[in-house]
N, C-alpha and C. Protein backbone atom coordinates (compact mmCIF):
# COMPACT_ATOMS: atom_id res chain seq x y z
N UNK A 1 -14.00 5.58 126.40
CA UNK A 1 -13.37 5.98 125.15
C UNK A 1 -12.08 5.17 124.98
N UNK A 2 -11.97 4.37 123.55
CA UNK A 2 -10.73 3.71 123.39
C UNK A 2 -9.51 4.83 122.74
N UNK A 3 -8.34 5.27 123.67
CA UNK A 3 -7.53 5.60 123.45
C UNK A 3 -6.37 5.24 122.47
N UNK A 4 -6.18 3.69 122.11
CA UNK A 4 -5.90 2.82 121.50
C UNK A 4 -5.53 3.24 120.17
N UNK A 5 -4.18 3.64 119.67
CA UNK A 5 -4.16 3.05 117.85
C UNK A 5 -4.34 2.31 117.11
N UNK A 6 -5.05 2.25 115.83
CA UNK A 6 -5.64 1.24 115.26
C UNK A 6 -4.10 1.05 114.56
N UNK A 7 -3.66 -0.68 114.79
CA UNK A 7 -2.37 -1.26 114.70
C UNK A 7 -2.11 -0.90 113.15
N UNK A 8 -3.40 -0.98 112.05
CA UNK A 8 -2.64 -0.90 110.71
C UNK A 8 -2.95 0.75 110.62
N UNK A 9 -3.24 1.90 111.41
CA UNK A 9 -2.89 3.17 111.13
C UNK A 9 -1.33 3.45 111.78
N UNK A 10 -0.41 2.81 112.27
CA UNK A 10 0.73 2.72 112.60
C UNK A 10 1.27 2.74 111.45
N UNK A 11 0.87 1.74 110.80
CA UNK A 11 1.92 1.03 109.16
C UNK A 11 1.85 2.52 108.17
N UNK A 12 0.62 2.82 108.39
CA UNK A 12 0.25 3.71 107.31
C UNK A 12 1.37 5.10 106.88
N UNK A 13 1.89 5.15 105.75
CA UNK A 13 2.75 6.33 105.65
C UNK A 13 2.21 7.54 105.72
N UNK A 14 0.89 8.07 105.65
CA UNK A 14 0.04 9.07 105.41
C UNK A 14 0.05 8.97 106.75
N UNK A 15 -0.49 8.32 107.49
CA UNK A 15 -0.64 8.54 109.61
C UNK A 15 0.35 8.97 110.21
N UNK A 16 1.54 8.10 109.95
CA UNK A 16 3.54 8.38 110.62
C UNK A 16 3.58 9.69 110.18
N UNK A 17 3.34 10.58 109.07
CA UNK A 17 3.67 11.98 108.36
C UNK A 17 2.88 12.90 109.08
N UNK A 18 1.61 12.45 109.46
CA UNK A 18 0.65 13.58 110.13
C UNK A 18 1.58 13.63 111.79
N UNK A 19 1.10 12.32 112.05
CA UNK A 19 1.86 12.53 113.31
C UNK A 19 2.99 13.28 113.30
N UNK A 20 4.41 12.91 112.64
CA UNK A 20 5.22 13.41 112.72
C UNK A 20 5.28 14.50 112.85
N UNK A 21 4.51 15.39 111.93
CA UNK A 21 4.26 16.75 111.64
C UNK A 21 3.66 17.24 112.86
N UNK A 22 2.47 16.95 113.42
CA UNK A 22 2.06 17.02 114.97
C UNK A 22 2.26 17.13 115.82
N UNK A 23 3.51 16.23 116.01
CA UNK A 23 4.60 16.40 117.16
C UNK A 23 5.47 17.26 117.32
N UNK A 24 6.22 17.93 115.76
CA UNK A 24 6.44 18.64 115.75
C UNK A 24 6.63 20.12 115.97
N UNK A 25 4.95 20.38 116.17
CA UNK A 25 4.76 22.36 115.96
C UNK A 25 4.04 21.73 117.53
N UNK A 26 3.72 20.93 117.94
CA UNK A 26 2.84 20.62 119.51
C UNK A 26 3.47 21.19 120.82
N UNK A 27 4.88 22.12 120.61
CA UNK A 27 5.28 22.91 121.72
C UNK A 27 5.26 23.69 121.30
N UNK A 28 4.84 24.48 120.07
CA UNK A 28 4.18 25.71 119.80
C UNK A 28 3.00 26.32 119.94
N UNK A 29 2.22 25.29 120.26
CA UNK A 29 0.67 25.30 120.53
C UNK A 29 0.60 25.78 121.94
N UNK A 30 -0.21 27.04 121.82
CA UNK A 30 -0.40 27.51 123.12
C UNK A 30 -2.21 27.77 123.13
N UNK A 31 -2.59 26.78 124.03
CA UNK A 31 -4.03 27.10 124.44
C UNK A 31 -4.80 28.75 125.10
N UNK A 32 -5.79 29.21 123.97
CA UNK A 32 -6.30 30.19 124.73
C UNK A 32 -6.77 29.93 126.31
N UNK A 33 -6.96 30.87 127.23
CA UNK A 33 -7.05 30.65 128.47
C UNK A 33 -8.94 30.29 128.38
N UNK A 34 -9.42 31.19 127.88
CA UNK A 34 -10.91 31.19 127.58
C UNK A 34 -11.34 29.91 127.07
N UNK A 35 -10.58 29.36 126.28
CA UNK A 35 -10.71 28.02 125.47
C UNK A 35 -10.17 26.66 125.42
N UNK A 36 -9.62 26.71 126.62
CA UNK A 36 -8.72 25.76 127.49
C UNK A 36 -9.04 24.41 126.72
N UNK A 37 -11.08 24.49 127.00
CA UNK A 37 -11.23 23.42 127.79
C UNK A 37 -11.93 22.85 125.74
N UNK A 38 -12.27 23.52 125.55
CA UNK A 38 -12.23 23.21 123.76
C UNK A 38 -11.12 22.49 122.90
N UNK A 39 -10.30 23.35 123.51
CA UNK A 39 -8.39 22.58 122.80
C UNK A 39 -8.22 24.02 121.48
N UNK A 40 -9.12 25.03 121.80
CA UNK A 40 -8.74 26.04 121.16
C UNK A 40 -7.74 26.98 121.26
N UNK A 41 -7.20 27.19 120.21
CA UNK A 41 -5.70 28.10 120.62
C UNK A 41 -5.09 28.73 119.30
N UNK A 42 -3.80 29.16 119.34
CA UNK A 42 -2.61 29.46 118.18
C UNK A 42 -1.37 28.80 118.27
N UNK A 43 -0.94 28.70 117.42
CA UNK A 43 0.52 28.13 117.45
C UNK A 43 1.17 29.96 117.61
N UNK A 44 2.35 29.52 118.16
CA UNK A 44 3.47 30.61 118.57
C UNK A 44 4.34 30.38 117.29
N UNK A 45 4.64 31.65 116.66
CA UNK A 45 5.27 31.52 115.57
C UNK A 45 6.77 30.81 115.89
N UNK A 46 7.66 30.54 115.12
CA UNK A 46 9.34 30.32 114.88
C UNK A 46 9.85 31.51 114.78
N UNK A 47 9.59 32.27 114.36
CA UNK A 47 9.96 34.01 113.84
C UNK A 47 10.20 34.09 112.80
N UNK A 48 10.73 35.09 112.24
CA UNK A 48 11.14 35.45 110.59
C UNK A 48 11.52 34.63 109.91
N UNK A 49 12.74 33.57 110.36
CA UNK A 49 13.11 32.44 109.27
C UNK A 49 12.37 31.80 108.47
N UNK A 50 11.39 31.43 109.73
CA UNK A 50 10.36 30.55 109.13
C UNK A 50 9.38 30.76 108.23
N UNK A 51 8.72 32.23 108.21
CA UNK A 51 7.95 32.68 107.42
C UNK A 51 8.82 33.14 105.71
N UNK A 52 9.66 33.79 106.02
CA UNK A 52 10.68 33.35 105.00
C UNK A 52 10.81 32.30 103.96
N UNK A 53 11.28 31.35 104.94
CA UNK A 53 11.40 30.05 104.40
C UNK A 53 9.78 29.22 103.31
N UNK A 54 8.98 30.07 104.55
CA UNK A 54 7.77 29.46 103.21
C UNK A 54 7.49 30.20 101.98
N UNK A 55 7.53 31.46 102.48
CA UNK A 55 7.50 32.20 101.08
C UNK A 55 8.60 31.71 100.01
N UNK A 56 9.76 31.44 100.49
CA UNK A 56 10.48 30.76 99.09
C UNK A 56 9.89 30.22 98.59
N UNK A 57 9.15 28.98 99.37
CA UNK A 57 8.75 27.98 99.04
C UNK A 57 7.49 28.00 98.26
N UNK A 58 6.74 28.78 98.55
CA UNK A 58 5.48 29.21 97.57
C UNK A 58 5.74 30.21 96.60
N UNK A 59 6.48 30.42 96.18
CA UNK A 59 7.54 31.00 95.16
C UNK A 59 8.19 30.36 94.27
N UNK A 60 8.72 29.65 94.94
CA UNK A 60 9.28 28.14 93.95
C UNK A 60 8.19 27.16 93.30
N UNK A 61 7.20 26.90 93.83
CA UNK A 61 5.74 26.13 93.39
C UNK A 61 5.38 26.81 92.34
N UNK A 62 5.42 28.13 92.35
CA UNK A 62 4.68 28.86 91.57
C UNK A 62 5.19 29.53 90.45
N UNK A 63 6.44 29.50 90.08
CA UNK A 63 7.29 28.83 88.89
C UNK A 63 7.46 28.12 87.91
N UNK A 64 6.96 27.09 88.87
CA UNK A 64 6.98 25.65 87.99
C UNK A 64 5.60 25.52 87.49
């Protein structure tokens, strides 16, 4: 299996954004024990702020 990035999905602004985003919540990701070996799991919430924070935000979308 080539592990390898394809050099022009580097350039790509749509690839850098996923990633970014990926890297991001990827110490929130906690693997079920049952499902280790799948890569199945949940993310661990932020707590209240965060859920908060989106509801503004889908609040504000939905406004406009």
């Amino acid at each position: 299996m080539n592990t390898t990035i394809d050099p022009k999905l580097l350039a790509d602004p749509v690839f850098q954004r996923v990633m970014r985003d990926a890297l991001a919540i990827q110490d929130r990701f906690a693997a079920d024990p049952v499902y280790a070996k799948t890569g199945k799991g949940h993310l661990k919430s932020t707590g209240v702020d965060e859920l908060q924070k989106i509801k503004k935000t889908a609040q504000g979308k939905s406004k406009e």
